[in-house]
Protein backbone atom coordinates (compact mmCIF):
# COMPACT_ATOMS: atom_id res chain seq x y z
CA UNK A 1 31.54 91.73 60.67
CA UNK A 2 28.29 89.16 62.09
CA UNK A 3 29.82 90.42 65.60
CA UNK A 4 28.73 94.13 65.63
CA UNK A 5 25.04 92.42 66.32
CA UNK A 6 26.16 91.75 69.47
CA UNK A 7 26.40 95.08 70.47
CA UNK A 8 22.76 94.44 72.07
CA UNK A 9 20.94 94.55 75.44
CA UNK A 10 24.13 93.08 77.87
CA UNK A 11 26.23 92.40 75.21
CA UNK A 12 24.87 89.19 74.55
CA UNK A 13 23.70 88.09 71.06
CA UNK A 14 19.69 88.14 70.57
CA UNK A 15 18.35 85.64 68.00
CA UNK A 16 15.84 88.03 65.89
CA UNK A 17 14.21 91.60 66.87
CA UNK A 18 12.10 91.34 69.47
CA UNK A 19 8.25 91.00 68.54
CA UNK A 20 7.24 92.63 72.10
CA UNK A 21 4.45 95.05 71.96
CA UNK A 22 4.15 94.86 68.31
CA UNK A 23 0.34 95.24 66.59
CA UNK A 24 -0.81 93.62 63.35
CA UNK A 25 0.19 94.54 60.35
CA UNK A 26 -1.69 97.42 58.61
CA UNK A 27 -1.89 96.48 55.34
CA UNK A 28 -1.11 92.77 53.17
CA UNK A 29 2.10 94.63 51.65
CA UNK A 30 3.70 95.30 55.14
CA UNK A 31 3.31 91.68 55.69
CA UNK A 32 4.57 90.47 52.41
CA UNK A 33 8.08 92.60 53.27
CA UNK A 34 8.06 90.57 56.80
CA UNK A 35 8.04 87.12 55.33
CA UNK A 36 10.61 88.04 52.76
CA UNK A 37 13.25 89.81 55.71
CA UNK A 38 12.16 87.08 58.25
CA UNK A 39 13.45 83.90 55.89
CA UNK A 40 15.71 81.69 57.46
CA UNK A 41 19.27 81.93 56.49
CA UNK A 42 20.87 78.60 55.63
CA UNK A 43 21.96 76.05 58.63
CA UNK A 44 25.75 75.04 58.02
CA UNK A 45 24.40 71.37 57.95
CA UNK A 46 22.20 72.76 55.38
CA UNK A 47 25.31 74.88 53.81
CA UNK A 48 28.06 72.09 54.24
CA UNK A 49 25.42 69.53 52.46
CA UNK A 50 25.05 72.08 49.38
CA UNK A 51 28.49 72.57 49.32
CA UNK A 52 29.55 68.76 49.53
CA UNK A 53 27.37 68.69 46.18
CA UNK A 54 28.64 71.28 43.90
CA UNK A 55 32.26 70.28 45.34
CA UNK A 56 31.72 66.82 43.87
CA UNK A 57 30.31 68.71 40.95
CA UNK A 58 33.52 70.92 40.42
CA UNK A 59 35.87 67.77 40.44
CA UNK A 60 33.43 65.52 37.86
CA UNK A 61 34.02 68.88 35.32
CA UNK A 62 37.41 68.61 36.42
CA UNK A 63 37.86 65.11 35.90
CA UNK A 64 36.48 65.83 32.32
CA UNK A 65 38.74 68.09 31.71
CA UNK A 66 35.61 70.43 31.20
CA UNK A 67 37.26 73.84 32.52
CA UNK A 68 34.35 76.10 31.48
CA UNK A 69 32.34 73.74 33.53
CA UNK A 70 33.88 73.53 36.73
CA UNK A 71 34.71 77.50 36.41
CA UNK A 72 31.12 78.07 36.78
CA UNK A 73 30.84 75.35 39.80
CA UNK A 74 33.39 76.98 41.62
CA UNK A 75 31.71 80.26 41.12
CA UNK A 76 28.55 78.33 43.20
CA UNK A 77 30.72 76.92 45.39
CA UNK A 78 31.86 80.65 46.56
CA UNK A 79 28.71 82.37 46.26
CA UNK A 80 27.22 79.70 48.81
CA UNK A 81 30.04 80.66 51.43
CA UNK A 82 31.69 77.10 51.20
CA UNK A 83 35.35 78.98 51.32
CA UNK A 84 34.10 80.66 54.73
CA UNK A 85 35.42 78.58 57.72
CA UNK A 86 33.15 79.87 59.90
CA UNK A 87 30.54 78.91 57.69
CA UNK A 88 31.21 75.44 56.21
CA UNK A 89 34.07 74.11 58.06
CA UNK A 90 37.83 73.33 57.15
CA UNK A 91 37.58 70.46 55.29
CA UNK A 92 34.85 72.04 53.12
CA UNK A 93 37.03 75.01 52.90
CA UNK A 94 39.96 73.01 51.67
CA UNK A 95 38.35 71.06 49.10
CA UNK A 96 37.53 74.95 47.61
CA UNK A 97 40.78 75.65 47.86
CA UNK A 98 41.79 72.64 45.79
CA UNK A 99 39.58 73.21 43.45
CA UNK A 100 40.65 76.68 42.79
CA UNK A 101 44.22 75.71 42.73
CA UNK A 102 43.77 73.11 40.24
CA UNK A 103 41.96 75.37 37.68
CA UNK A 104 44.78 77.77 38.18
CA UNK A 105 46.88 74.93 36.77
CA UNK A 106 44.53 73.90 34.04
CA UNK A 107 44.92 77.85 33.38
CA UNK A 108 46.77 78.06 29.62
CA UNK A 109 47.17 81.30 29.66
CA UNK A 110 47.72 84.74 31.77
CA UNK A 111 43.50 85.48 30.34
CA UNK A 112 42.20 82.76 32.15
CA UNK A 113 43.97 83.36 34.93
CA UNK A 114 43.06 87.05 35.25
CA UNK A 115 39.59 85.83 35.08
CA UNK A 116 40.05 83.61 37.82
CA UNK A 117 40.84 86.61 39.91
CA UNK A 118 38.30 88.69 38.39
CA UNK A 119 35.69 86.38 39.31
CA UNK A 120 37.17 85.56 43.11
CA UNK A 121 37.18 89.89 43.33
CA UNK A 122 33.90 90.19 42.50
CA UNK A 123 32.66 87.81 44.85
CA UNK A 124 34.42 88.98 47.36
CA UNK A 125 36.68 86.80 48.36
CA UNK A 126 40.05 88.02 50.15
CA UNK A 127 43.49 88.31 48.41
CA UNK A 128 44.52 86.35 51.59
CA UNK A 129 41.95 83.53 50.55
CA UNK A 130 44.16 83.63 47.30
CA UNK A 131 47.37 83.65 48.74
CA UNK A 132 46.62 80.81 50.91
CA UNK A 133 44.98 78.80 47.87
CA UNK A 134 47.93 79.13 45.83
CA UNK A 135 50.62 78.82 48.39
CA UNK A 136 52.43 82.26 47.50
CA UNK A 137 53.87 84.95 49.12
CA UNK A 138 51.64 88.13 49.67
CA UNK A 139 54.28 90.15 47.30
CA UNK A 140 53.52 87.19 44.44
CA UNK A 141 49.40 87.66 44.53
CA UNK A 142 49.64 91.40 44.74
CA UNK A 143 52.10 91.64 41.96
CA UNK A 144 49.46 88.98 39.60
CA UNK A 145 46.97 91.52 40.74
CA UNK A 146 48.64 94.35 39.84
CA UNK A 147 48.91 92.42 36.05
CA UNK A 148 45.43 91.53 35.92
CA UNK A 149 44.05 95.06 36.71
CA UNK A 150 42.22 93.39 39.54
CA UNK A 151 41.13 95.02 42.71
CA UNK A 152 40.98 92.35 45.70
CA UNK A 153 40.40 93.99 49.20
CA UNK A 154 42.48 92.60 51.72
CA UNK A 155 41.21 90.84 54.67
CA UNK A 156 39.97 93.49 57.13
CA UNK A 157 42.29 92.15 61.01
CA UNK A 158 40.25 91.39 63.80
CA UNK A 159 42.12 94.36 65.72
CA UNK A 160 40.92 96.99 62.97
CA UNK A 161 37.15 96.06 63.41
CA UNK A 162 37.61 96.38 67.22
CA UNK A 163 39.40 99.53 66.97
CA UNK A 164 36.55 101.27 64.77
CA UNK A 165 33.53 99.96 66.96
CA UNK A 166 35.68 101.12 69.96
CA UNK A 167 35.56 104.53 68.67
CA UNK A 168 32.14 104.74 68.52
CA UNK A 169 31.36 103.39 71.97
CA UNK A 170 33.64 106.25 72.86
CA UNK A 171 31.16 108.36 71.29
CA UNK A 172 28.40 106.70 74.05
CA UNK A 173 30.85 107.56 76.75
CA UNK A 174 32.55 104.18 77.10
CA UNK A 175 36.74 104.66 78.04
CA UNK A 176 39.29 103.14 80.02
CA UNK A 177 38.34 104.42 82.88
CA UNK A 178 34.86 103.25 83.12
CA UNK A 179 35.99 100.01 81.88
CA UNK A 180 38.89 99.67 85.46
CA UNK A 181 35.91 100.87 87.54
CA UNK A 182 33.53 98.37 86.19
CA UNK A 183 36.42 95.77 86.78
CA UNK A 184 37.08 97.14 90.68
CA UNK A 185 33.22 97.23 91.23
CA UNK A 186 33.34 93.39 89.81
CA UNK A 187 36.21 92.16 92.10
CA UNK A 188 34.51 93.95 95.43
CA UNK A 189 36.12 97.14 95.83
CA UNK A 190 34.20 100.59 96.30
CA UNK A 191 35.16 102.97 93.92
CA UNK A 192 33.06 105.87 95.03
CA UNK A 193 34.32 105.74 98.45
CA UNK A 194 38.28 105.63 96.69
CA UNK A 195 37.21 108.81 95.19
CA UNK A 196 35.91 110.79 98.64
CA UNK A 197 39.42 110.09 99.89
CA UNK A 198 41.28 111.57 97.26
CA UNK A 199 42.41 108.30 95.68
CA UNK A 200 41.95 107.68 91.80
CA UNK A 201 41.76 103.93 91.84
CA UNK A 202 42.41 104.08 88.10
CA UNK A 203 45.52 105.48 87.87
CA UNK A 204 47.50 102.22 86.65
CA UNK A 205 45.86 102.86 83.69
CA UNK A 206 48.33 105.43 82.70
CA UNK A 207 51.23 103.74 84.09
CA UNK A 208 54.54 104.37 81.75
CA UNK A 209 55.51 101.24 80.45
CA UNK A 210 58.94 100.77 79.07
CA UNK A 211 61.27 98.62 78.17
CA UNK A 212 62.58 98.10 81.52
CA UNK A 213 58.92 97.24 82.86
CA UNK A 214 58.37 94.49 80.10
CA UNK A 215 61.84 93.00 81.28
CA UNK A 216 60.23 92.85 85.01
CA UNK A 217 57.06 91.10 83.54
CA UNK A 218 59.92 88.78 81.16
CA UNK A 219 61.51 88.04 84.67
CA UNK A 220 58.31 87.03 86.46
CA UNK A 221 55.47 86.24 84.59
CA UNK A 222 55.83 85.70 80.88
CA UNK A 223 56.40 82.55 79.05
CA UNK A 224 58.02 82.26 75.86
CA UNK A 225 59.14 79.42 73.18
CA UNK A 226 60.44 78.78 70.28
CA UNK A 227 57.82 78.04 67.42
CA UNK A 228 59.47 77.21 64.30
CA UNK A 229 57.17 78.28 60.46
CA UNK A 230 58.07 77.66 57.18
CA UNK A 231 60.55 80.65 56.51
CA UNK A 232 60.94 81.49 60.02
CA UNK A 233 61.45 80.80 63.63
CA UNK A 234 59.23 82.74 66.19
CA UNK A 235 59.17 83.01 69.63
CA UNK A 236 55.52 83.01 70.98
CA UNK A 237 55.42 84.94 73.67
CA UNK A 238 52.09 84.70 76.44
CA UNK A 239 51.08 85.51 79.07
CA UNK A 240 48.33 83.34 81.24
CA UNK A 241 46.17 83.64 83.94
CA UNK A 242 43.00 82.74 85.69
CA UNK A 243 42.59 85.86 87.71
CA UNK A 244 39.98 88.34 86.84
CA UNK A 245 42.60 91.68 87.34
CA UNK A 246 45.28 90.28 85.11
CA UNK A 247 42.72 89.32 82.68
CA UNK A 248 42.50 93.29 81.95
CA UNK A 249 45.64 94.16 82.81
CA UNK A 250 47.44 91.66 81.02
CA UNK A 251 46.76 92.31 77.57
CA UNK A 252 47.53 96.18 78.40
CA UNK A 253 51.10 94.94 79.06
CA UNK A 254 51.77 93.03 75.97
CA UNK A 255 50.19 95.63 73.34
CA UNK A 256 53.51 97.34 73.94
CA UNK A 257 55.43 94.61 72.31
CA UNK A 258 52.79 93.88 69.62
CA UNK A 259 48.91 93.24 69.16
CA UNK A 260 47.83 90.31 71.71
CA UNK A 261 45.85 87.21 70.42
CA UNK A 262 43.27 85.55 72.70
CA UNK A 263 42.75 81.84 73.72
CA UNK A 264 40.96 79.97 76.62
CA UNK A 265 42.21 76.62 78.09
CA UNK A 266 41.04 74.44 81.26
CA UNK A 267 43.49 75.49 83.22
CA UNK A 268 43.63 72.41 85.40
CA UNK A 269 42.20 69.42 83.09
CA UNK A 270 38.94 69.57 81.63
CA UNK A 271 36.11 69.41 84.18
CA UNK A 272 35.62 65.39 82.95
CA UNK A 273 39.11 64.42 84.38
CA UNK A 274 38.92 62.75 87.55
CA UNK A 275 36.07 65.09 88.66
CA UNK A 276 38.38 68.07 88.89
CA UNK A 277 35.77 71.67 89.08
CA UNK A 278 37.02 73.52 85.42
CA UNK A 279 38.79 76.76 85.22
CA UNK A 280 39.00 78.63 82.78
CA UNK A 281 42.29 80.20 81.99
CA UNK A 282 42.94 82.99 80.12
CA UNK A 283 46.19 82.92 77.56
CA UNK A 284 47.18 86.19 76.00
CA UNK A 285 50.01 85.80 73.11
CA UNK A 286 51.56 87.33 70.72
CA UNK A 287 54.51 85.72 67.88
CA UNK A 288 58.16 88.06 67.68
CA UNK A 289 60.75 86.75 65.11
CA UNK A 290 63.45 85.21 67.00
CA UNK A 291 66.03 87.21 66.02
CA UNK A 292 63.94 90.61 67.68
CA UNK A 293 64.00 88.45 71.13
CA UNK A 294 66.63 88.59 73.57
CA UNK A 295 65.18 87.02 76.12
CA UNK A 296 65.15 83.34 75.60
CA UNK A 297 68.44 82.90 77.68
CA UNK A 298 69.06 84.17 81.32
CA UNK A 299 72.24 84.85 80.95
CA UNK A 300 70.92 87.62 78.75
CA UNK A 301 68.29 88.77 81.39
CA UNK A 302 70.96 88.70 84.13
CA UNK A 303 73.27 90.96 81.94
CA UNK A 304 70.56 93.31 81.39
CA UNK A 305 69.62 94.12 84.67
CA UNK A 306 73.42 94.36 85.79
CA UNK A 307 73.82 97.16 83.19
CA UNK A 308 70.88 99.15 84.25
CA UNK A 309 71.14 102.82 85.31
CA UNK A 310 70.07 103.40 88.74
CA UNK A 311 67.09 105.68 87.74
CA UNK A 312 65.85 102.60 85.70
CA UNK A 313 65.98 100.41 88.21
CA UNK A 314 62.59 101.20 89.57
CA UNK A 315 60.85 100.22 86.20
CA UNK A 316 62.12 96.95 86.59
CA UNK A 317 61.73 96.16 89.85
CA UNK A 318 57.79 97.66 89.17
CA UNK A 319 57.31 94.65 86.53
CA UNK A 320 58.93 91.95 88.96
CA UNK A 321 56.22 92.61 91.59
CA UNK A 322 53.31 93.21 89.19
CA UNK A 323 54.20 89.72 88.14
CA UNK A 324 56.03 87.64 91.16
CA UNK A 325 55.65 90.09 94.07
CA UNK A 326 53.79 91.13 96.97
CA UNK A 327 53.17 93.99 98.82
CA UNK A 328 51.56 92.95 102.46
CA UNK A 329 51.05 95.32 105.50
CA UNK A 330 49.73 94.03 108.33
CA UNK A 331 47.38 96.23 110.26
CA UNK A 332 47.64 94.47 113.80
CA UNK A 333 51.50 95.46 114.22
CA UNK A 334 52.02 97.99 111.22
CA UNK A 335 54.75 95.77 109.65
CA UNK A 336 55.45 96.24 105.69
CA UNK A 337 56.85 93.98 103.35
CA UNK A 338 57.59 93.43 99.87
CA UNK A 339 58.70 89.66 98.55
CA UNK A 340 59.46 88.40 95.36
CA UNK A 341 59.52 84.74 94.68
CA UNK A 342 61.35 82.65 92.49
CA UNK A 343 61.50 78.68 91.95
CA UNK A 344 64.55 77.79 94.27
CA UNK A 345 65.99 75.03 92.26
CA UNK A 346 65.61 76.40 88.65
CA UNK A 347 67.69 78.75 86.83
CA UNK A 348 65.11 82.09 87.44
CA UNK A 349 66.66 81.99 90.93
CA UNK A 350 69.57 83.81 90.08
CA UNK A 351 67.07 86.58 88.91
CA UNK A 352 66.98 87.68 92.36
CA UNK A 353 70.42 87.93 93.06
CA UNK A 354 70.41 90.11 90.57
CA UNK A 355 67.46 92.28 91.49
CA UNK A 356 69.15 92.67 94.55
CA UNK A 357 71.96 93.92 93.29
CA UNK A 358 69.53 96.62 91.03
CA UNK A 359 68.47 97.79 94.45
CA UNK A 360 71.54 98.29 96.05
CA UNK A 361 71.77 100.75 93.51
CA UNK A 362 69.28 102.42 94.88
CA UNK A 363 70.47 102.40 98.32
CA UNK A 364 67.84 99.70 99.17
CA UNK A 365 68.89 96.55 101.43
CA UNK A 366 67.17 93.59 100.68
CA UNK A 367 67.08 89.58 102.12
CA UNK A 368 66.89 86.41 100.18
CA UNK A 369 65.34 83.41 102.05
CA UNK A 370 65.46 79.90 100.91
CA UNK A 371 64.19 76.36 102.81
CA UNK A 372 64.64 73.24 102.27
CA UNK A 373 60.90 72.66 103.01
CA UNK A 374 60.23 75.45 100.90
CA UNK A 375 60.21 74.87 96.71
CA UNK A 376 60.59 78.87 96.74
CA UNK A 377 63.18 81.16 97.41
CA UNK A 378 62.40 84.72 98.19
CA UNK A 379 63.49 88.17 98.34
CA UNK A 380 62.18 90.31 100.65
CA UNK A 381 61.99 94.39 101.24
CA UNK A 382 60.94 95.63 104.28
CA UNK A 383 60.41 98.98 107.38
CA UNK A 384 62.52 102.01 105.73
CA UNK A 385 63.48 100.30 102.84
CA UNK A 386 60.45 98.80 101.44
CA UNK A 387 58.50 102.98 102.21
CA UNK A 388 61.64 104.12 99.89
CA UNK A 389 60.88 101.54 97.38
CA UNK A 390 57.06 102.44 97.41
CA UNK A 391 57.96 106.01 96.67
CA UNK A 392 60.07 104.76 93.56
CA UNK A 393 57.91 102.34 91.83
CA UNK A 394 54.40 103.65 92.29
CA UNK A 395 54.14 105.55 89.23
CA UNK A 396 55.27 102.28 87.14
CA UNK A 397 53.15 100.02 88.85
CA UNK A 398 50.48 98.21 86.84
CA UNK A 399 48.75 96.12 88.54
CA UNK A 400 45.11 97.54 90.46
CA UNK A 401 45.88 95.93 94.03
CA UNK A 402 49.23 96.12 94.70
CA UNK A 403 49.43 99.98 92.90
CA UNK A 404 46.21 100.40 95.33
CA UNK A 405 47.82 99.24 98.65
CA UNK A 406 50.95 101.16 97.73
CA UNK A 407 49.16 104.43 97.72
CA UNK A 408 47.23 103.34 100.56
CA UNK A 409 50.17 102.74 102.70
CA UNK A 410 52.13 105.92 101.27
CA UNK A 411 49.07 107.88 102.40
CA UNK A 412 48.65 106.79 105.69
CA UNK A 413 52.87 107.43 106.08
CA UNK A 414 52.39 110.95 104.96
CA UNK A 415 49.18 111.79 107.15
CA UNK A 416 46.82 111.95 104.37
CA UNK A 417 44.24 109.69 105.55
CA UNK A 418 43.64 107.91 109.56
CA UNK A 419 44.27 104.75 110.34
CA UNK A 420 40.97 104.15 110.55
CA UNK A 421 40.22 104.81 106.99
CA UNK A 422 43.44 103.32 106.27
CA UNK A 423 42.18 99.65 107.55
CA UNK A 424 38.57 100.20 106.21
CA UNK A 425 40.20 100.57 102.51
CA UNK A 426 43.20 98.74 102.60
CA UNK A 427 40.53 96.11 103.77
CA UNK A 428 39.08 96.27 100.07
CA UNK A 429 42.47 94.88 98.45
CA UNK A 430 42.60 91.76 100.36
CA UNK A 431 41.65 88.39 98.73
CA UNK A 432 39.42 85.87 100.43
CA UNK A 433 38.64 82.43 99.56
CA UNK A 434 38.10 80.65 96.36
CA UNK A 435 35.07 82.42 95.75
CA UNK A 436 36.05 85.83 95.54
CA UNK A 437 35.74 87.19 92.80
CA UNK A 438 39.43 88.45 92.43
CA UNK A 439 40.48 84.93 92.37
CA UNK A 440 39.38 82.27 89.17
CA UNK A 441 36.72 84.26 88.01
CA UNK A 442 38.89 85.86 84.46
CA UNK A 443 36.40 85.21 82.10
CA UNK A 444 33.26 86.79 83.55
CA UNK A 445 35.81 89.96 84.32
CA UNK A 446 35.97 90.08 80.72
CA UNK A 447 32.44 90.16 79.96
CA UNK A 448 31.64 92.50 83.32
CA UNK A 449 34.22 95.26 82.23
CA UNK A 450 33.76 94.91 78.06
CA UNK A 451 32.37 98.15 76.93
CA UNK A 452 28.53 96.18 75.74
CA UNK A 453 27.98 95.97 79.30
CA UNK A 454 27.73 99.50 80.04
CA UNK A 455 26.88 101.69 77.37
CA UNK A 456 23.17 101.41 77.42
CA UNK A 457 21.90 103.69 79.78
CA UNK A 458 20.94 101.07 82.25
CA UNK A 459 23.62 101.40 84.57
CA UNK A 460 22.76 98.89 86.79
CA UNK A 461 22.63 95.87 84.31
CA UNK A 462 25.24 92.59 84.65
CA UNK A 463 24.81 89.87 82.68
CA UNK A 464 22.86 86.84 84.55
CA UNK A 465 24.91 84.23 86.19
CA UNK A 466 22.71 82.11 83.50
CA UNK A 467 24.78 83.81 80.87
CA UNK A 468 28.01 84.32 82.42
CA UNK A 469 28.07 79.87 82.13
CA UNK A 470 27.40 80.30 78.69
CA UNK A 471 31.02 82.23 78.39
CA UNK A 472 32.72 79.05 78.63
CA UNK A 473 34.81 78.07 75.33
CA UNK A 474 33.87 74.94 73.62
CA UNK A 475 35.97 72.66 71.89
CA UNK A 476 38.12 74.27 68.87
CA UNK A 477 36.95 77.36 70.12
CA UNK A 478 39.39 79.85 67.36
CA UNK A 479 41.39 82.70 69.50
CA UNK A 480 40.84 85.71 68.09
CA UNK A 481 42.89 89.40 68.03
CA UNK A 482 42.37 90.80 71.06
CA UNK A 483 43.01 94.86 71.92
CA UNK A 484 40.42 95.68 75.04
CA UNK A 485 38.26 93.11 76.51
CA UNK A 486 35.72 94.46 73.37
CA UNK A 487 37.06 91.86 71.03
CA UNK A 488 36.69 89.16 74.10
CA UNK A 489 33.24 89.74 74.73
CA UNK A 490 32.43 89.72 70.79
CA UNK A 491 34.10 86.11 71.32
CA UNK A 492 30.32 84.17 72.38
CA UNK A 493 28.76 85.16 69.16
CA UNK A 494 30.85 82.58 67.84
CA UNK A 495 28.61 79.67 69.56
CA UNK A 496 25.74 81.51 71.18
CA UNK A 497 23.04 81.21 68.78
């Protein structure tokens, strides 16, 4: 719960209340109160040092066989924090766990062991904590629980924190939408002048996403494997990227299938190796028993999109190009395509054979291309046919730019806006070079569009590039459950101060 305080000026954490503009105190009591609420908490050198201690403690009473005596050690050992990870490390946490474990052995009787939970309740500690400790099964602890007369709250997820502070930044005025327009205003693209011309640049928000989409977004984008537990087999599913749209959009798409986790990686070699500049990617995952996904084997994909009713078509064909496609018009002759790529010499390129026989079910001709010089094979969409396919997949399209340029171009079709407006915002949507700020910049989208950022009345506040560099994930850095980019930009708390 420590990450609420970062809900401060910029979203940043703030080491101590400010002393700015503050008189002297008016009497000796007021300053008596100070000192005691100004004492410095613990370092975890301090902590892990204090905890090493009463750890070697626990096992000399244990090596006595002196329950009664290591009982009360391990009753230190928790009210110091040394199970907390965060707050004493692994190994210190481990050696607690040990402990614990063993004096459930020592344990005679169901008594003692009820007062081992009693004692754990009371300070606090999670029934998860005791699960872990004892290697059981959730059922197993709650049932001992249950026989003990012991209440042990459960450990509160990530997600459920985020969802309750999210409410009450709702309360400030913070919502989706101001959190896409903080994003488009980020990546270079006037949202005001959207709006004069009719155009709701947030609209992908609200984009349906069905089953059909996420099979699109399987198709192109995702990456799954097999990850094999104790009882089970799962198939972790993620999605990565660099990019600061698909950083929000992302994690939008895969809350469908199940709450997204959070990690960061270099995504081309640490900045140390062979003087390569770092990037930070940005992995979004979630675990589904292997059994509840189909979609490990193309042969499955390609049956699946053979079988799909022409109406659903569209869906799909939206995911493909919100993950591997690409909708271009070029102003000078007023051309209009839409490609999707695949690898040519790997098994996802008979994906497009098959999206091209989806669209010929919509009375849409395509063309696959393939070169020798080129590693990619392509399928392209264009003139009559790639307007008709606009039409169909606009509503279904997620992503901000190419659901942007599709209006755009649909507009300009129907007469709605000039060509000269046309080029002026259409102009917005195109990337430049490495340093725009739609390209490699995922991390400090995060932070720009997270609701901290914007909900204190100073509208024109962005974090300083000086803290932006701070954003960067050191090593071990723990992903955490991620919902909105909220739970992302509560992620520097974790080594900022």
């Amino acid at each position: 719960m420590h990450r609420i305080r970062c809900l401060t000026e910029g979203g940043f954490k703030i080491n101590g209340p400010s002393t700015k503009d503050k008189g002297p105190m008016d009497n000796e009591k007021e300053q008596d109160i100070s000192t005691e609420t100004s004492l410095p908490k613990p370092t975890q050198a301090g902590r892990i040092e204090t905890c090493t201690e009463l750890i070697r403690h626990a096992k000399k009473c244990l090596e006595d066989n002196n329950r009664n005596c290591a009982v009360q050690t391990l009753e230190k050992i928790i009210e110091n924090g040394c199970h907390k990870v965060h707050a004493a490390g692994k190994e210190i946490v481990n050696e607690t766990r040990g402990i614990f474990h063993t004096l459930w052995l020592m344990s005679n009787n169901d008594r003692q062991r009820c007062e081992l939970l009693k004692m754990l309740s009371n300070l606090g500690v999670s029934r998860r904590w005791v699960r872990d400790s004892l290697n059981e099964n959730s059922k197993r602890v709650n049932k001992l629980l249950e026989e003990c007369n012991v209440k042990m709250e459960r450990r509160v997820p990530r997600y459920e924190v985020i969802e309750e502070i999210e409410s009450l930044l709702e309360k400030f005025g913070w919502n989706r939408d101001k959190e896409c327009e903080e994003l488009l205003r980020f990546i270079g693209i006037d949202v005001n002048m959207l709006k004069r011309h009719g155009i709701n640049p947030c609209n992908w928000i609200y984009a349906e996403t069905s089953i059909h989409y996420i099979i699109g977004i399987v198709v192109s984008d995702i990456s799954d494997r097999v990850v094999e537990t104790r009882n089970n087999e799962y198939v972790k599913v993620s999605l990565k990227t660099t990019e600061s749209i698909s950083a929000i959009v992302f994690p939008k798409i895969l809350s469908n299938i199940g709450r997204p986790s959070v990690t960061f990686v270099w995504d081309n070699g640490t900045p140390q190796q062979r003087g390569r500049t770092g990037i930070i990617a940005i992995e979004y995952y979630i675990y589904v028993k292997k059994e509840e996904w189909k979609w490990l084997n193309i042969e499955e994909l390609i049956k699946y999109i053979r079988a799909l009713r022409p109406e659903d078509v569209p869906k799909l064909i939206a995911g493909i190009i919100d993950g591997d496609g690409t909708i271009y018009y070029n102003i000078e002759n007023s051309a209009l395509a839409i490609t999707i790529t695949a690898c040519r010499s790997c098994g996802k390129r008979a994906l497009l054979d098959a999206a091209q026989e989806a669209l010929r079910k919509l009375g849409i001709e395509s063309k696959i291309y393939e070169y020798e010089t080129d590693p990619r094979a392509r399928l392209g969409v264009y003139g009559e046919n790639a307007i008709k396919l606009l039409r169909l997949i606009v509503p279904y399209l997620h992503h901000p730019i190419k659901r942007l340029r599709a209006e755009l171009i649909l507009m300009l079709r129907d007469g709605k806006i000039d060509r000269e407006a046309f080029t002026t915002l259409y102009g917005l949507t195109e990337y430049g070079d490495k340093d725009d700020p739609k390209r490699y910049h995922g991390l400090e989208a995060l932070a720009r569009a997270a609701p901290q950022t914007h909900t204190h009345g100073n509208k024109n506040h962005q974090p300083h590039k000086k803290e932006l560099n701070n954003l960067v994930p050191p090593p071990g850095f723990e992903p955490g459950t991620y919902r909105f980019p909220l739970a992302v930009a509560f992620q520097p708390c974790r080594h900022g101060g």
